[in-house]
Protein backbone atom coordinates (compact mmCIF):
# COMPACT_ATOMS: atom_id res chain seq x y z
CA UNK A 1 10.02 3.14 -1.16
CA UNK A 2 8.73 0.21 0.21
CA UNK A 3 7.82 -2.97 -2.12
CA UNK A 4 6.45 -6.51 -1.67
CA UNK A 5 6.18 -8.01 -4.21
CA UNK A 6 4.94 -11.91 -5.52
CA UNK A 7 4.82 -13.11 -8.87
CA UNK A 8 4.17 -10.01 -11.17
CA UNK A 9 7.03 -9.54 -13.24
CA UNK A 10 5.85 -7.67 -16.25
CA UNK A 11 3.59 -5.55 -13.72
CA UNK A 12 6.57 -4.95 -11.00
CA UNK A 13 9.12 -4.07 -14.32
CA UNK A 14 6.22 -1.53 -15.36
CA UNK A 15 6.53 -0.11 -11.46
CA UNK A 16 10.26 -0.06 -11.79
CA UNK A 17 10.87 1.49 -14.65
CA UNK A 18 7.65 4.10 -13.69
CA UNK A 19 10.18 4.69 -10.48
CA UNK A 20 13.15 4.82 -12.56
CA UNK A 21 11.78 7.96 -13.83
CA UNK A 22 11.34 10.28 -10.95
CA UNK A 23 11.63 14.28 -10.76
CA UNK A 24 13.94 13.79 -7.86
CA UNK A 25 17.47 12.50 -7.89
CA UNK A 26 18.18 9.08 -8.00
CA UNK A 27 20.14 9.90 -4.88
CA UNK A 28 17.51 11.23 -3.40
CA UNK A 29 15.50 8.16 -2.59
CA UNK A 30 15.99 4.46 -2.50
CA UNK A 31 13.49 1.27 -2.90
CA UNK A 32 13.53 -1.57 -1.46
CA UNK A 33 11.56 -4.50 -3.31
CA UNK A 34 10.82 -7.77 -0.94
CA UNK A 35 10.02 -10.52 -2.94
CA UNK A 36 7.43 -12.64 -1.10
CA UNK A 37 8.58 -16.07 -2.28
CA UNK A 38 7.78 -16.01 -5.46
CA UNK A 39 8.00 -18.83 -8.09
CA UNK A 40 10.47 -16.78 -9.98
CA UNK A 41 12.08 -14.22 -8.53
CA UNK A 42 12.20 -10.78 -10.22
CA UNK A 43 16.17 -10.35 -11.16
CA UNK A 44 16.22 -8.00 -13.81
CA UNK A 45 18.33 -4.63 -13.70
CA UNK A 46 16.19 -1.79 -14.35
CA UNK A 47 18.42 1.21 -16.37
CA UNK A 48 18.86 4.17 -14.12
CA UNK A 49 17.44 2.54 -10.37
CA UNK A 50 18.85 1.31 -7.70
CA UNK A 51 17.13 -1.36 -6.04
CA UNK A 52 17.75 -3.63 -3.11
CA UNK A 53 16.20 -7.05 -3.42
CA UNK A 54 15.36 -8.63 -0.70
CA UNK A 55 13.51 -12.34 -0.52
CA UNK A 56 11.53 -14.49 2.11
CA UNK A 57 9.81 -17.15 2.40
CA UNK A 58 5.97 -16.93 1.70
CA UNK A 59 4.96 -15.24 4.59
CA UNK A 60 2.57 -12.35 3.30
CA UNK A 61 3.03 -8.38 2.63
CA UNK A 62 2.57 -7.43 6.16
CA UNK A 63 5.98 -9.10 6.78
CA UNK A 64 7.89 -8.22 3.83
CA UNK A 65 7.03 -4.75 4.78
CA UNK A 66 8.36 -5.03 7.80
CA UNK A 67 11.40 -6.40 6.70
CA UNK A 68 11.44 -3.57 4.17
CA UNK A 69 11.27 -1.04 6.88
CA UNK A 70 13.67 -2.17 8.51
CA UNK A 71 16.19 -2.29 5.70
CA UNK A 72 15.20 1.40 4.94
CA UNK A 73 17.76 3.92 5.81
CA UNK A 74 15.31 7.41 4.88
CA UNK A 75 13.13 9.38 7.40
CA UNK A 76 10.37 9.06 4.85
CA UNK A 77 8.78 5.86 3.97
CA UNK A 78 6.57 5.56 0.85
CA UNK A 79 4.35 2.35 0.61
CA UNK A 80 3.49 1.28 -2.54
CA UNK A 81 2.01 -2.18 -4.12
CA UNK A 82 3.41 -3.94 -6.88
CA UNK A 83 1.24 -3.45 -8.96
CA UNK A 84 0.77 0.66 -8.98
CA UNK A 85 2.19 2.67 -11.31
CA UNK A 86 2.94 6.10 -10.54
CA UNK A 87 3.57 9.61 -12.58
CA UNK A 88 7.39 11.09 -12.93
CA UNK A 89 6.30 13.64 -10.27
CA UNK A 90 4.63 10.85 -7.77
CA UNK A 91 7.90 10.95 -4.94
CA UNK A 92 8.44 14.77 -5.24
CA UNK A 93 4.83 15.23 -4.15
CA UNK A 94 5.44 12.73 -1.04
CA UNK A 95 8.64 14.57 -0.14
CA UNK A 96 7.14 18.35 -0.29
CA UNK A 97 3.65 17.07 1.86
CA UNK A 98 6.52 16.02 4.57
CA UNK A 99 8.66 18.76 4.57
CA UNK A 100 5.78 20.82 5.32
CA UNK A 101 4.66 18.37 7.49
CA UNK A 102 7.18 17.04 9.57
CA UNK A 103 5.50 15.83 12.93
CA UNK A 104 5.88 11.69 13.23
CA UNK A 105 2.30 11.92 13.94
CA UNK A 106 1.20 12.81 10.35
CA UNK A 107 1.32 10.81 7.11
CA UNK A 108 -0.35 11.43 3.87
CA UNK A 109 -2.88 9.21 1.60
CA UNK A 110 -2.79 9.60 -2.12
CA UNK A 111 -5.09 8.97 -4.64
CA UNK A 112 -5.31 5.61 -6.06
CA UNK A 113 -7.33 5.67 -9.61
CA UNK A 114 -8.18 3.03 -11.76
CA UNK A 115 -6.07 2.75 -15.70
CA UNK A 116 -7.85 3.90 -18.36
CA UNK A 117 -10.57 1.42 -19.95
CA UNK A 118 -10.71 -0.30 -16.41
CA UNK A 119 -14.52 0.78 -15.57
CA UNK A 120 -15.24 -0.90 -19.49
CA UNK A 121 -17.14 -3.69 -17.81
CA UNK A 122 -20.24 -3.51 -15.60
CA UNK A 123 -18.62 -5.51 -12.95
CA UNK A 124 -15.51 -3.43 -12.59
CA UNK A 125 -17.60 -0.25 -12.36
CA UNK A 126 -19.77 -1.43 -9.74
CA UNK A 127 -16.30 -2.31 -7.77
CA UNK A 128 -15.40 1.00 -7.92
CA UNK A 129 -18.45 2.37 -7.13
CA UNK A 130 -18.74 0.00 -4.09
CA UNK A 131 -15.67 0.86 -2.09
CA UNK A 132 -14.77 -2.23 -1.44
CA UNK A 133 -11.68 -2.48 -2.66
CA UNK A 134 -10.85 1.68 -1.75
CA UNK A 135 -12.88 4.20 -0.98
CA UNK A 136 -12.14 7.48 -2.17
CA UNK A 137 -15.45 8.43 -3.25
CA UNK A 138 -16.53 11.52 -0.75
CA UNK A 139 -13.34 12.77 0.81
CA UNK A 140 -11.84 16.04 0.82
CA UNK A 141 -8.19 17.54 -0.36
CA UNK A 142 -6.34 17.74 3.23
CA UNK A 143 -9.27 15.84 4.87
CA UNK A 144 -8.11 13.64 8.05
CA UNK A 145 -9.23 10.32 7.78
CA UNK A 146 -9.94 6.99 9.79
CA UNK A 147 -7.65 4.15 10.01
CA UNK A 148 -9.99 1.97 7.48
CA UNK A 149 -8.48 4.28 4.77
CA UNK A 150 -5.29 2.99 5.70
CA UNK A 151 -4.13 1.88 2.11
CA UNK A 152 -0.81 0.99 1.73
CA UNK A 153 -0.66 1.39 -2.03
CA UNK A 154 0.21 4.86 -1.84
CA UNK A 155 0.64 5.99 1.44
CA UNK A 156 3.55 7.79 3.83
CA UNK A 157 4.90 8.27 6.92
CA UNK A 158 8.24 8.41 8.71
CA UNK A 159 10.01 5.36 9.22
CA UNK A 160 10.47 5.87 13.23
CA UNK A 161 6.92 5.50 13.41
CA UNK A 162 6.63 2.07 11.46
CA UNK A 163 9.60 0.71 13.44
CA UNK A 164 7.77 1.77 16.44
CA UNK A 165 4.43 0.25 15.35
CA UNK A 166 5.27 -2.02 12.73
CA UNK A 167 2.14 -4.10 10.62
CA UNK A 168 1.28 -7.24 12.70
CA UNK A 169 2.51 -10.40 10.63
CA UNK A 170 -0.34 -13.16 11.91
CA UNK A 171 -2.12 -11.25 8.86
CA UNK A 172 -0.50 -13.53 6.31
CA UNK A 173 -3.28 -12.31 3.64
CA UNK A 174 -3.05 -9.03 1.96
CA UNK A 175 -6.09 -7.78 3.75
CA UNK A 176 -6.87 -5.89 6.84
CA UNK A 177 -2.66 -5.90 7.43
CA UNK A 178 -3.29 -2.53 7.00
CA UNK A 179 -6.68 -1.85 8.33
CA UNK A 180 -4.73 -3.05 11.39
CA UNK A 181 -1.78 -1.20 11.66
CA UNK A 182 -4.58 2.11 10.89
CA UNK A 183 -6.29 1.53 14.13
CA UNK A 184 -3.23 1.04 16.29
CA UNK A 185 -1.89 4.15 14.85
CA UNK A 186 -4.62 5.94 15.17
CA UNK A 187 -5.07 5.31 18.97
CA UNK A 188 -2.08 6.95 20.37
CA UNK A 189 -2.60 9.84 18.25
CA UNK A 190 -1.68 9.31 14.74
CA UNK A 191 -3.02 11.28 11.73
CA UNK A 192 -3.84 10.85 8.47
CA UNK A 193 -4.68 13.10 5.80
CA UNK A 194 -5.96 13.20 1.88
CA UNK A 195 -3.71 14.45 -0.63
CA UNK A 196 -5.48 13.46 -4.10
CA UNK A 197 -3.00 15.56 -6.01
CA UNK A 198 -0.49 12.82 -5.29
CA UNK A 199 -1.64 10.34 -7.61
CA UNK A 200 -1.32 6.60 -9.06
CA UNK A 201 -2.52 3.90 -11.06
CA UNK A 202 -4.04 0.35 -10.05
CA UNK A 203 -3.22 -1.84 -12.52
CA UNK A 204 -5.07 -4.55 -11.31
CA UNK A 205 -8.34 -5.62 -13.96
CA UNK A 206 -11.50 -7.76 -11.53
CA UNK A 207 -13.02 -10.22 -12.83
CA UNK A 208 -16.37 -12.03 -10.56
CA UNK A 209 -14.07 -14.89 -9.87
CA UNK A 210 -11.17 -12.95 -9.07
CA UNK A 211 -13.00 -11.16 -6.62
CA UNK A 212 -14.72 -14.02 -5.46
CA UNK A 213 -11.59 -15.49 -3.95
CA UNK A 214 -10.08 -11.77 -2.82
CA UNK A 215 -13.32 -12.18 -1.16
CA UNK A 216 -12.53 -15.18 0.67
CA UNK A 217 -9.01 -13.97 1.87
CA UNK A 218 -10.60 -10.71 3.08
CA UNK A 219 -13.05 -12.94 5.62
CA UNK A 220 -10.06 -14.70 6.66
CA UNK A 221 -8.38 -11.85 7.38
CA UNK A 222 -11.51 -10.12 8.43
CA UNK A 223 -11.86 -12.80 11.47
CA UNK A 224 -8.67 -12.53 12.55
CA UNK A 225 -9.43 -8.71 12.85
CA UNK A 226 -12.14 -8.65 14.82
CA UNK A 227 -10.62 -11.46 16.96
CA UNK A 228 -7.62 -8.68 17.68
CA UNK A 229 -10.21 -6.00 18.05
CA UNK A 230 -13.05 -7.82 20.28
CA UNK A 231 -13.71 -4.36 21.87
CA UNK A 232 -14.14 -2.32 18.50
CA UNK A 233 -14.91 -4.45 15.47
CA UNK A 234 -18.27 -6.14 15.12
CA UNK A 235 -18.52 -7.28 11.33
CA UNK A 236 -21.84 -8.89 10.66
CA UNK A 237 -20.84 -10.09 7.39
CA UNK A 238 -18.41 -12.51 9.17
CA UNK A 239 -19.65 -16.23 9.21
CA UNK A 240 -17.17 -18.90 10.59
């Protein structure tokens, strides 16, 4: 497990303990939390985990991944945010998909659902209806998918591939990092594929002004895209 993380301590204690909690052995797996520079670092012990903590600089989650990655010592690397929280039987389902699985050129997608009482108000329902921040809505169990369903909240793939293509760090927003990486995986022959048995929880609650200025870090983030991607991308909501 791979975690960067920036101030959310009651939400990345939630995680913790969630991952404290796992079918598997804890000998079976090991996380690795990067803390992003955050105002105060998370230095609790969590009963029954083993963490490594790791710190940087502000630098953005493309980087602390990275640096996560390269810490890991597993085949198997599970991406998860900080602020998903995931059932007891979450890592077990990773592990089986890749043991039946095990080509470097496959990684699986899980499904990412919303707590419940989230979709309460009308703005966070038409969020979810809108894709826009992941869009689930239409895909098949097993169903290969396109690098813009790249979503590193609960995603995973083996760890040679990410040290052989690891997420570009000019994206310093957490945005399109993994959009990114999607595309230059995808080119050389990577795949993808939907396993919404394998699910988790974004604990995350929109409101219009918090989305407003996701919004603004997504054009950023957006430009600097397309500027990588002259060839491929033509976004016509961008406006310098």
């Amino acid at each position: 497990m791979v975690i960067p993380t920036r101030d959310r301590r009651d939400l990345l204690h939630q995680c913790l303990e969630r991952l404290a909690d796992q079918s598997l052995s804890a000998s079976d797996y090991e996380i690795i939390l990067v803390d992003d520079g955050s105002r105060s670092p998370f230095t609790e012990t969590i009963s029954g985990i083993d963490a490594r903590y790791l710190s940087q600089t502000p630098s953005g989650p493309a980087t602390a991944r990275n640096r996560g990655v390269r810490a890991a010592t597993g085949d198997i690397v599970v991406l998860l945010g900080d602020d998903i929280l995931v059932p007891r039987d979450f890592l077990e389902k990773h592990g089986q998909w890749h043991a039946e699985h095990p080509s470097p050129n496959e990684g699986m997608l899980g499904m990412i659902d919303w707590p419940a009482g989230y979709l309460s108000s009308s703005y966070m329902k038409w969020l979810d209806r809108s894709g826009l921040q992941f869009g689930y809505r239409g895909l098949e169990p097993g169903q290969a998918l396109r690098y813009y369903h790249f979503y590193s909240s609960n995603l995973s793939l083996k760890r040679s591939v990410l040290r052989e293509y690891p997420f570009d760090e000019d994206f310093r927003d957490a945005a399109f990092e993994d959009t990114d990486l999607g595309l230059r995986l995808e080119r050389p022959g990577f795949h993808l594929f939907f396993e919404p048995d394998c699910r988790a929880e974004h604990h995350h609650l929109y409101t219009l002004e918090d989305s407003c200025a996701h919004r603004r870090r997504v054009g950023r983030a957006g430009v600097l895209f397309q500027q990588k991607h002259r060839s491929f991308a033509n976004f016509k909501w961008i406006r310098k």
